[in-house]
PDB file of N, CA and C in Angstrom:
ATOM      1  N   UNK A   1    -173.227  53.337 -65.172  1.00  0.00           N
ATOM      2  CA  UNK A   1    -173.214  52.264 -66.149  1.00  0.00           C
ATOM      3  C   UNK A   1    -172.289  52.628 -67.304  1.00  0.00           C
ATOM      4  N   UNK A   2    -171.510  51.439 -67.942  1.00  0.00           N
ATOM      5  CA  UNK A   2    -170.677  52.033 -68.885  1.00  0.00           C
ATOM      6  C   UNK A   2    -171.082  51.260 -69.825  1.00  0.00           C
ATOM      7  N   UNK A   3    -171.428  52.276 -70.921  1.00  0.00           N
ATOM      8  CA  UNK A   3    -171.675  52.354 -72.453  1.00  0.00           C
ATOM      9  C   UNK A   3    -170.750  51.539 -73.355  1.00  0.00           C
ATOM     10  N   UNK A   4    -170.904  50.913 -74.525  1.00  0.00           N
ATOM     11  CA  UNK A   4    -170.330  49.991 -74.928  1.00  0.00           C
ATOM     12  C   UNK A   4    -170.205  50.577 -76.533  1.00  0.00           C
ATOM     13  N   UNK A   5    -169.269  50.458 -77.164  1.00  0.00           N
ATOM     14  CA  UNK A   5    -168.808  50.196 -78.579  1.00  0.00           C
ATOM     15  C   UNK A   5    -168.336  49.406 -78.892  1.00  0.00           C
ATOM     16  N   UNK A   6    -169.383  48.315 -79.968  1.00  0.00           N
ATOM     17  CA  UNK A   6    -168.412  47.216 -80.727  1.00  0.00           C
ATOM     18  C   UNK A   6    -167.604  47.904 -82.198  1.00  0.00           C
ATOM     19  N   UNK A   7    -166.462  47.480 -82.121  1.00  0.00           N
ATOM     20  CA  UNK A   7    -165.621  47.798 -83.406  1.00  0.00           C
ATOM     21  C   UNK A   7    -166.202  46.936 -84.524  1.00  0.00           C
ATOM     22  N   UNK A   8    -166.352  47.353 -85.388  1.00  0.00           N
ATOM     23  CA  UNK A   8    -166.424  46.490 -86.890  1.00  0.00           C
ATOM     24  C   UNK A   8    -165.146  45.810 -87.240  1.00  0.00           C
ATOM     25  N   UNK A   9    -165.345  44.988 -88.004  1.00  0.00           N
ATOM     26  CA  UNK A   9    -163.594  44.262 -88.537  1.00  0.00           C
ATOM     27  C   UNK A   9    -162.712  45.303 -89.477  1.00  0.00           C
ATOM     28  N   UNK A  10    -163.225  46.107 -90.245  1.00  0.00           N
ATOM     29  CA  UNK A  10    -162.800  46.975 -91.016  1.00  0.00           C
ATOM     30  C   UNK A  10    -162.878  48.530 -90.287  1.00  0.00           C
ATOM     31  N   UNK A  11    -161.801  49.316 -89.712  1.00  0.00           N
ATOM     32  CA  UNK A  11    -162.095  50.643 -89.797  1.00  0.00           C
ATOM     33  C   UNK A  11    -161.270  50.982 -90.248  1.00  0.00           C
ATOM     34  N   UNK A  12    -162.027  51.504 -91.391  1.00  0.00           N
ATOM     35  CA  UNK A  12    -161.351  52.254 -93.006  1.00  0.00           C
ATOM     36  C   UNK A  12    -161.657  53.757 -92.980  1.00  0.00           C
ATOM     37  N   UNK A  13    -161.291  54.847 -94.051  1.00  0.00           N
ATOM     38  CA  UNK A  13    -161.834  55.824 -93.520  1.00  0.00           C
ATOM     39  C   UNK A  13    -163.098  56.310 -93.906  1.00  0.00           C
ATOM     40  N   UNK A  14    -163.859  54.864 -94.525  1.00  0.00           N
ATOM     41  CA  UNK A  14    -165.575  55.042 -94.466  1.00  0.00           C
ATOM     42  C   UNK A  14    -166.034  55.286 -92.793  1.00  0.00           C
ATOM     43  N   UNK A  15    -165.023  54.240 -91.907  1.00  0.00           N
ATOM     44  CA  UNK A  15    -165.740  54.063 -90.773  1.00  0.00           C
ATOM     45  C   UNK A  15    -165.677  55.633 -89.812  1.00  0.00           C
ATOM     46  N   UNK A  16    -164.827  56.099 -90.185  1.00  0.00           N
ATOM     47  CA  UNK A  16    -164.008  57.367 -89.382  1.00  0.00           C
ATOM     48  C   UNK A  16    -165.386  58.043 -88.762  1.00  0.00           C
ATOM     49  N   UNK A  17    -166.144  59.025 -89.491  1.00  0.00           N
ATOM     50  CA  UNK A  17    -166.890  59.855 -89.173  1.00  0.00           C
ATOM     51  C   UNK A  17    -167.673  59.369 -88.034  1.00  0.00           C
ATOM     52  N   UNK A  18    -168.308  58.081 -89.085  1.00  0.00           N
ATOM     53  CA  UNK A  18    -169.629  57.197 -87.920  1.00  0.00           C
ATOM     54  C   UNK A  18    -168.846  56.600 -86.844  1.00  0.00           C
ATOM     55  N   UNK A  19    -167.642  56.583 -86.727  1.00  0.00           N
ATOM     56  CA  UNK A  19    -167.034  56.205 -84.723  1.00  0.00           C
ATOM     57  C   UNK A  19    -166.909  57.577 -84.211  1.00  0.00           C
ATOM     58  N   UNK A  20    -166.769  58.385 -84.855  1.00  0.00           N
ATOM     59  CA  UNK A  20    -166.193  59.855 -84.350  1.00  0.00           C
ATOM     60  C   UNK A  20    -167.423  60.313 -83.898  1.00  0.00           C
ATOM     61  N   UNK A  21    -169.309  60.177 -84.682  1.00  0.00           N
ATOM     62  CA  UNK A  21    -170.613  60.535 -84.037  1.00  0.00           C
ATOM     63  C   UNK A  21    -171.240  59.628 -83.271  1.00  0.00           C
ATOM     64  N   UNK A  22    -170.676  58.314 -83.183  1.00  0.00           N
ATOM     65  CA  UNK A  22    -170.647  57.142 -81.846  1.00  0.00           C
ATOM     66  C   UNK A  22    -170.586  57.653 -80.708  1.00  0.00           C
ATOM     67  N   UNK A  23    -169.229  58.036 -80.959  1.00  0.00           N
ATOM     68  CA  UNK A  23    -168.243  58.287 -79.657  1.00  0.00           C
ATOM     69  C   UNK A  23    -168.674  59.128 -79.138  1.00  0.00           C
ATOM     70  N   UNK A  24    -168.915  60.889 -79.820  1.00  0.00           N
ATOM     71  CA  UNK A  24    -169.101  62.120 -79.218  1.00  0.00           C
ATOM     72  C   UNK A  24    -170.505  61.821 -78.736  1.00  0.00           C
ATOM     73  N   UNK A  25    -171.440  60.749 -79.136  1.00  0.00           N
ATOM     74  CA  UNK A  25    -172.830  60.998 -78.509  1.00  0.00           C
ATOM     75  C   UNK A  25    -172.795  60.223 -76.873  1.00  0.00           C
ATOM     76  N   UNK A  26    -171.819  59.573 -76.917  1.00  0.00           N
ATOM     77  CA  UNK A  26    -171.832  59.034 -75.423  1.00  0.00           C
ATOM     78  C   UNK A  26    -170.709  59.572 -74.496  1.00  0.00           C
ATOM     79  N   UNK A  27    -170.252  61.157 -75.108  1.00  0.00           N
ATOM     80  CA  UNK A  27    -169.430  61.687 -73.983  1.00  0.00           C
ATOM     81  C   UNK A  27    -170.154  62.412 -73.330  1.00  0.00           C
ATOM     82  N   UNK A  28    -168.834  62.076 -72.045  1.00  0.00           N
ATOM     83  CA  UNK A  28    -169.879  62.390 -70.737  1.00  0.00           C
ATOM     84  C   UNK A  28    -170.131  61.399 -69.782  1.00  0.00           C
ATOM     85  N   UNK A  29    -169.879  59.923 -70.745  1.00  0.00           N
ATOM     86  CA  UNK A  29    -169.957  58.730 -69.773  1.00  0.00           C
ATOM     87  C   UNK A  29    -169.079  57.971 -69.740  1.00  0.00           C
ATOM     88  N   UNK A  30    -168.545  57.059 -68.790  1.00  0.00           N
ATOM     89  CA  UNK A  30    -167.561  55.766 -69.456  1.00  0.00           C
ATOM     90  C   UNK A  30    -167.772  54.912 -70.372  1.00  0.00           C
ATOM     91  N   UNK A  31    -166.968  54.365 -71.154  1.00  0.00           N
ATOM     92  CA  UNK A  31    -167.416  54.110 -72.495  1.00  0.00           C
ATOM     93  C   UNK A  31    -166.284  52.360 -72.881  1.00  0.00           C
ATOM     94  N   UNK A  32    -166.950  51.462 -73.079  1.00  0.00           N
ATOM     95  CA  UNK A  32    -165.729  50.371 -73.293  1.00  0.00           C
ATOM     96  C   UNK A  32    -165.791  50.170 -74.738  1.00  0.00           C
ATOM     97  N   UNK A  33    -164.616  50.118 -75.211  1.00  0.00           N
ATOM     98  CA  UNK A  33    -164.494  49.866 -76.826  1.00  0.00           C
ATOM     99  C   UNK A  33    -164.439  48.494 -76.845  1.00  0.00           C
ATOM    100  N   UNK A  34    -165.049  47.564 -77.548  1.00  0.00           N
ATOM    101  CA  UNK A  34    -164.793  46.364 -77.941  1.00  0.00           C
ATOM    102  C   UNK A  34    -163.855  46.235 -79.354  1.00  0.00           C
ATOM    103  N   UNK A  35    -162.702  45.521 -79.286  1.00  0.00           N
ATOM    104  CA  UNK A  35    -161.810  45.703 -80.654  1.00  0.00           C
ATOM    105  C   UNK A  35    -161.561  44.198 -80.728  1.00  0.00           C
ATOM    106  N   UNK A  36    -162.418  43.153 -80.073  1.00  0.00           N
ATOM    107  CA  UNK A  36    -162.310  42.093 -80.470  1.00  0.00           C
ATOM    108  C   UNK A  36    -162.370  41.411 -81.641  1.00  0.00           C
ATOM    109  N   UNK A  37    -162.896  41.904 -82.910  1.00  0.00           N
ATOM    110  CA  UNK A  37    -163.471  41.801 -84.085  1.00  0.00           C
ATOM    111  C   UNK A  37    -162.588  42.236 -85.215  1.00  0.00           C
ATOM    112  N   UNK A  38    -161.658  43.347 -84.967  1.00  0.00           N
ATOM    113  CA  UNK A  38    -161.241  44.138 -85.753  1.00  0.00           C
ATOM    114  C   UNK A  38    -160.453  43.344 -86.723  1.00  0.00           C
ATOM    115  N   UNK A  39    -160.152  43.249 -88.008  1.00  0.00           N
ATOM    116  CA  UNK A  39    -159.227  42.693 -88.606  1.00  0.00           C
ATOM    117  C   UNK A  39    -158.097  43.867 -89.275  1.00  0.00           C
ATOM    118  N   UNK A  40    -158.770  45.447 -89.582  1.00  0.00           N
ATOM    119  CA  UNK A  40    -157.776  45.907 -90.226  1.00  0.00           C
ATOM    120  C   UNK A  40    -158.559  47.547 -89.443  1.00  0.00           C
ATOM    121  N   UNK A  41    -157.235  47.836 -89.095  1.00  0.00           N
ATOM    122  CA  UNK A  41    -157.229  49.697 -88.464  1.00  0.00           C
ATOM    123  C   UNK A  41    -156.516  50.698 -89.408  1.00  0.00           C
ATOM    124  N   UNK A  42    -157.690  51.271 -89.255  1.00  0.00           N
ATOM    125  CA  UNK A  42    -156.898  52.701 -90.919  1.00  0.00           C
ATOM    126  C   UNK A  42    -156.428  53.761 -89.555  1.00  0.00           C
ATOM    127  N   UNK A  43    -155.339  54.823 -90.347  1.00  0.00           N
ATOM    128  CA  UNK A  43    -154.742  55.169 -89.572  1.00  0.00           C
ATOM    129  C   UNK A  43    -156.016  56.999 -88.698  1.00  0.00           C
ATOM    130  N   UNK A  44    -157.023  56.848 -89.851  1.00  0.00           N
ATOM    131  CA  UNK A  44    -157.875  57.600 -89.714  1.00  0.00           C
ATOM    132  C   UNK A  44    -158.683  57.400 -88.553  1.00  0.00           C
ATOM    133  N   UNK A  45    -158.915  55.934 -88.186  1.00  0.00           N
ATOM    134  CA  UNK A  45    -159.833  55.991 -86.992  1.00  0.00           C
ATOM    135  C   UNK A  45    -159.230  55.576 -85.820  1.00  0.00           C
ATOM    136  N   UNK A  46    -157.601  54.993 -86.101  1.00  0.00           N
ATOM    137  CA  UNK A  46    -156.881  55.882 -85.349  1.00  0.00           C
ATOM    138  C   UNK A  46    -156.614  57.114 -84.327  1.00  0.00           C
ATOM    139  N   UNK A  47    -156.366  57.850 -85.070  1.00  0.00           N
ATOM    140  CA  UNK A  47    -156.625  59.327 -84.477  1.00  0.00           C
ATOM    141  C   UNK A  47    -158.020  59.362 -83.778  1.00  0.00           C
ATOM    142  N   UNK A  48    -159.013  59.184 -84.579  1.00  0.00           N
ATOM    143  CA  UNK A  48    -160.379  58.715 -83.674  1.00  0.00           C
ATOM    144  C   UNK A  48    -160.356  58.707 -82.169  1.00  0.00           C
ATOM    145  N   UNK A  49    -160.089  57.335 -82.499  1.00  0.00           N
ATOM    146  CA  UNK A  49    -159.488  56.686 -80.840  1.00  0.00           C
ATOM    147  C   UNK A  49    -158.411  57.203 -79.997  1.00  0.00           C
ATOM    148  N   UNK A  50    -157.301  57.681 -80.641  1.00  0.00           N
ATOM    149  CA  UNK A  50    -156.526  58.193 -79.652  1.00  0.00           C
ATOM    150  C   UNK A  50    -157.270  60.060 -79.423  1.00  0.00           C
ATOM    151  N   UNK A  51    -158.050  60.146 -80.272  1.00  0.00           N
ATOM    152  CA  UNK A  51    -158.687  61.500 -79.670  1.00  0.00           C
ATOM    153  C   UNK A  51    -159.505  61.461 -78.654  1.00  0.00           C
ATOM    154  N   UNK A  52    -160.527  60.414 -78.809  1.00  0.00           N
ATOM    155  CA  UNK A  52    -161.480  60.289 -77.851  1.00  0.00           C
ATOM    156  C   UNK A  52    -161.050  60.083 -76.542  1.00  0.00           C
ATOM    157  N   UNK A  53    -160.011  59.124 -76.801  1.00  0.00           N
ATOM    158  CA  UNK A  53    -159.061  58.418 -75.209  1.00  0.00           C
ATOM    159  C   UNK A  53    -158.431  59.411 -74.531  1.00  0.00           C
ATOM    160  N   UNK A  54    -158.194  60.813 -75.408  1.00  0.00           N
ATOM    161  CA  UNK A  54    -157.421  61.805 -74.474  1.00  0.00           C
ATOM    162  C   UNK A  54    -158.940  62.756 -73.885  1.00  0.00           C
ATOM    163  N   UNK A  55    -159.582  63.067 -74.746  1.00  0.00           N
ATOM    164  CA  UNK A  55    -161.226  63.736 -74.249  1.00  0.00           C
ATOM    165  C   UNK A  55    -161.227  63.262 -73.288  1.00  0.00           C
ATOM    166  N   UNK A  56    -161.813  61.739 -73.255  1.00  0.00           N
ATOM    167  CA  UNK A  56    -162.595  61.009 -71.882  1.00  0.00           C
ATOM    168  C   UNK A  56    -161.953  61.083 -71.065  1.00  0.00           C
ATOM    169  N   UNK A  57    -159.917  61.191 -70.812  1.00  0.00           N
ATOM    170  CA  UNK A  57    -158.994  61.377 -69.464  1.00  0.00           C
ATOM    171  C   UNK A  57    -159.381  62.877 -69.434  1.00  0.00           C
ATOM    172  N   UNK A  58    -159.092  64.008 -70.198  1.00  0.00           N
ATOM    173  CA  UNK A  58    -159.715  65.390 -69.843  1.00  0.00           C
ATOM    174  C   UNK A  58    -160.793  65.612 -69.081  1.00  0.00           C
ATOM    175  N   UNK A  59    -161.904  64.680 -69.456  1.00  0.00           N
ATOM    176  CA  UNK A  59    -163.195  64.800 -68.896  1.00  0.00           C
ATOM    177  C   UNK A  59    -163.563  64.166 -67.588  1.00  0.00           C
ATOM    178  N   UNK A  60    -162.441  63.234 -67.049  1.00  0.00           N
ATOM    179  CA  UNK A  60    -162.225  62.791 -65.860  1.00  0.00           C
ATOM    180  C   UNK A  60    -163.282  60.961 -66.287  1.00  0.00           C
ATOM    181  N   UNK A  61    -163.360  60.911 -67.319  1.00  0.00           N
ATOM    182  CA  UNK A  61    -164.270  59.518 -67.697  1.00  0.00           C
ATOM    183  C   UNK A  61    -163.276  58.544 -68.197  1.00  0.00           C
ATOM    184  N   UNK A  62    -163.753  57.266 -68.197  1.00  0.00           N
ATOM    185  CA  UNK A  62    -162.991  56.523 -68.484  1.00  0.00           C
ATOM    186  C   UNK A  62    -163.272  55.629 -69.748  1.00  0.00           C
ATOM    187  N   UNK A  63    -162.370  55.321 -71.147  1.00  0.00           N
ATOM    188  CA  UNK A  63    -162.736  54.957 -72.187  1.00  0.00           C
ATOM    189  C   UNK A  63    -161.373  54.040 -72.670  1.00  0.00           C
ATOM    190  N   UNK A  64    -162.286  52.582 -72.511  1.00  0.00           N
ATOM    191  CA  UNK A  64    -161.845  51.871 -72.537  1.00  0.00           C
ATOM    192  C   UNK A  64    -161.666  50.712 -73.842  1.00  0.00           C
ATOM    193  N   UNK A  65    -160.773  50.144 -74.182  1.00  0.00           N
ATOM    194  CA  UNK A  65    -160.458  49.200 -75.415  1.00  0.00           C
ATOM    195  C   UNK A  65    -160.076  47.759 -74.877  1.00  0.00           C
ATOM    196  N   UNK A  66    -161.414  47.390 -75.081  1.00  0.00           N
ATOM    197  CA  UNK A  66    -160.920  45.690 -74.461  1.00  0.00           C
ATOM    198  C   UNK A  66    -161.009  44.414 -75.587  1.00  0.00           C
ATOM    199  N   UNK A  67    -160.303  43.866 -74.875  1.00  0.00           N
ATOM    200  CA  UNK A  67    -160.074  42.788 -75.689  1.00  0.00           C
ATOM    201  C   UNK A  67    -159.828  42.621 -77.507  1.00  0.00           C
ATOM    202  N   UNK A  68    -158.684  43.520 -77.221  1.00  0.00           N
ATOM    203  CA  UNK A  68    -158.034  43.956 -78.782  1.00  0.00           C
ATOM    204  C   UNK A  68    -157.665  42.737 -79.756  1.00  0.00           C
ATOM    205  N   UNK A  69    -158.134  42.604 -80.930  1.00  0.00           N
ATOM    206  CA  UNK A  69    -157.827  41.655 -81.611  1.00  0.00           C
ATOM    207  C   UNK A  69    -156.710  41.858 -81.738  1.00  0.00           C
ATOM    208  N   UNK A  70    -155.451  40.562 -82.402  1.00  0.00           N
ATOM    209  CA  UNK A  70    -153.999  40.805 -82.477  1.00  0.00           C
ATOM    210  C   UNK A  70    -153.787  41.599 -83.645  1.00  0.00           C
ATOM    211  N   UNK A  71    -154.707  41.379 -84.707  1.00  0.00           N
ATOM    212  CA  UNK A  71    -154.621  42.541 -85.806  1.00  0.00           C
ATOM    213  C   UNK A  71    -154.553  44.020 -85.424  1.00  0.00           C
ATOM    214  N   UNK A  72    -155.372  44.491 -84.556  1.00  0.00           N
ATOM    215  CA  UNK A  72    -155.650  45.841 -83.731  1.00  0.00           C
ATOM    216  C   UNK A  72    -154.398  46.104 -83.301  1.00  0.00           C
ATOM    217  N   UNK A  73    -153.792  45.253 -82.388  1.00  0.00           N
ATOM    218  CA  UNK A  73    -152.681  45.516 -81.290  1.00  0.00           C
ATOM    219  C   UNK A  73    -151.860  45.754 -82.413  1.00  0.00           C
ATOM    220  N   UNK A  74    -151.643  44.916 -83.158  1.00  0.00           N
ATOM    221  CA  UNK A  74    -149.984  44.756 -84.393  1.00  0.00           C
ATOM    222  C   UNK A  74    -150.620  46.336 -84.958  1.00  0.00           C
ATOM    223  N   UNK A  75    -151.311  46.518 -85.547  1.00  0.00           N
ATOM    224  CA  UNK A  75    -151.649  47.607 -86.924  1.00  0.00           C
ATOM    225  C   UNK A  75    -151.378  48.846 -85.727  1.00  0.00           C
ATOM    226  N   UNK A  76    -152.131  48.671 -84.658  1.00  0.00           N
ATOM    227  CA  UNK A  76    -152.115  50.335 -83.609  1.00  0.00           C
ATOM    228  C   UNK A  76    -150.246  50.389 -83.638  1.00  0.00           C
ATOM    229  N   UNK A  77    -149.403  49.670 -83.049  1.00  0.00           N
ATOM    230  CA  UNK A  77    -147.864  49.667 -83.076  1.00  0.00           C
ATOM    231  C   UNK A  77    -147.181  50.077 -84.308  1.00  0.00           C
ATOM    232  N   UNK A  78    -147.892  49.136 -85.446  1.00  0.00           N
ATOM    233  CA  UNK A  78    -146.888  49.716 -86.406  1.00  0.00           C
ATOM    234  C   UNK A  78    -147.058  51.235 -86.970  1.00  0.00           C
ATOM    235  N   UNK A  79    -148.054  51.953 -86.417  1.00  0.00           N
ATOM    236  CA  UNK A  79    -148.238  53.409 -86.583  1.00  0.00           C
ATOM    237  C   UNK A  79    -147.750  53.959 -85.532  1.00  0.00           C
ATOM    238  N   UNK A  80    -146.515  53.360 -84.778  1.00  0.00           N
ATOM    239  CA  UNK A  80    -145.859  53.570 -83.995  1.00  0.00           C
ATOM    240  C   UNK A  80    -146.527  54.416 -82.771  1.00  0.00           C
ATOM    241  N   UNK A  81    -147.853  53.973 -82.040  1.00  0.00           N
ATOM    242  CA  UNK A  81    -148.300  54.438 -81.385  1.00  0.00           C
ATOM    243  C   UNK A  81    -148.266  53.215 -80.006  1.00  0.00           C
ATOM    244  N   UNK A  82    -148.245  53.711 -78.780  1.00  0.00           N
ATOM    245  CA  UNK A  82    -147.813  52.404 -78.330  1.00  0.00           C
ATOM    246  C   UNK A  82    -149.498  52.741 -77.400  1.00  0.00           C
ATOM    247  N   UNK A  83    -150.257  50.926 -77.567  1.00  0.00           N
ATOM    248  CA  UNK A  83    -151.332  50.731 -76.759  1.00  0.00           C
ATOM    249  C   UNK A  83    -151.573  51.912 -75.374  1.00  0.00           C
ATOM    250  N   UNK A  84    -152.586  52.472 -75.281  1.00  0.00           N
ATOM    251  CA  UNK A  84    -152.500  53.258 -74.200  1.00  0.00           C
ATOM    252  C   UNK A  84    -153.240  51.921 -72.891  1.00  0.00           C
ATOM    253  N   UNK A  85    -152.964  52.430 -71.420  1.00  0.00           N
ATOM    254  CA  UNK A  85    -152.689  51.964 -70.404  1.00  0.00           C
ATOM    255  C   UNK A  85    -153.969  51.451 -70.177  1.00  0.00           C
ATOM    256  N   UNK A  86    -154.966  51.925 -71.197  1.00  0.00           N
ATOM    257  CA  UNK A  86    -156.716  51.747 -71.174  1.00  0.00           C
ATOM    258  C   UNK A  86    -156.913  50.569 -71.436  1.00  0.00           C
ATOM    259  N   UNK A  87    -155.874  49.477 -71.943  1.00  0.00           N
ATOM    260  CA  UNK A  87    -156.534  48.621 -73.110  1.00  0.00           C
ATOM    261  C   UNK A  87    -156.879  47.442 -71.824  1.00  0.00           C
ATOM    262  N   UNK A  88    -157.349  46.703 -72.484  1.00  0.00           N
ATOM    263  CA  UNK A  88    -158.135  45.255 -71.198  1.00  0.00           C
ATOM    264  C   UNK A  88    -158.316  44.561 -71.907  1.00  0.00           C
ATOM    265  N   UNK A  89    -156.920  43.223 -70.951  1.00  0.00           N
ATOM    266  CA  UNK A  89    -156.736  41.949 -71.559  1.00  0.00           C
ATOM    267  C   UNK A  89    -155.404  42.066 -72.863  1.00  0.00           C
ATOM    268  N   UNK A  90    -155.612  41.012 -73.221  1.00  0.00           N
ATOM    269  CA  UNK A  90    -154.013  40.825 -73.885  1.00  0.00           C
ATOM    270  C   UNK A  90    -155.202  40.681 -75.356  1.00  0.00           C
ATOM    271  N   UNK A  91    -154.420  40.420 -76.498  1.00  0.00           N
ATOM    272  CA  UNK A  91    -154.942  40.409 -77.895  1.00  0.00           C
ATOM    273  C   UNK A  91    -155.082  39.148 -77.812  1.00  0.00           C
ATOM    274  N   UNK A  92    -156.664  38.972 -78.870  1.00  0.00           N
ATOM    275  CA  UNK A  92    -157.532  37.309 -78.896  1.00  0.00           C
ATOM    276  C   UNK A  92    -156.397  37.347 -79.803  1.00  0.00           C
TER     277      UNK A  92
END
């Protein structure tokens, strides 16, 4: 069964820590990020996500970002990071 994270609209770097003790409590399993919601990505939970996304391929699990709001998609690019191959579906 795969475990679910909804994104908040704001991840600022209030949100950082509490996705970072989200995340680490459900490794170990597949995990789908919901980023449907998001309106603004700090570059802090950022790293977050692209940390966790390299863990869960290390760990042979799969952690997933679906249905990225267009705010998500635009803000992840302009930190010149390009969407990893995980994401599912095009931006609401």
């Amino acid at each position: 069964m795969t475990a679910s994270v909804v994104l908040p609209p704001v991840l600022d770097i209030l949100y950082a820590e509490p996705l970072r003790a989200e995340l680490l409590a459900l490794r170990g399993e597949p995990v789908a990020v919901d980023a449907s919601a998001v309106e603004r990505l700090g570059g802090l939970c950022l790293q977050v996500l692209i940390s966790a996304q390299q863990t869960w391929a290390r760990d042979g699990q799969a952690l997933t970002i679906n249905t990225p709001s267009e705010p998500f998609a635009t803000q992840w690019k302009m930190y010149g990071a390009a969407l990893p191959a995980t994401v599912q579906g095009e931006p609401a």
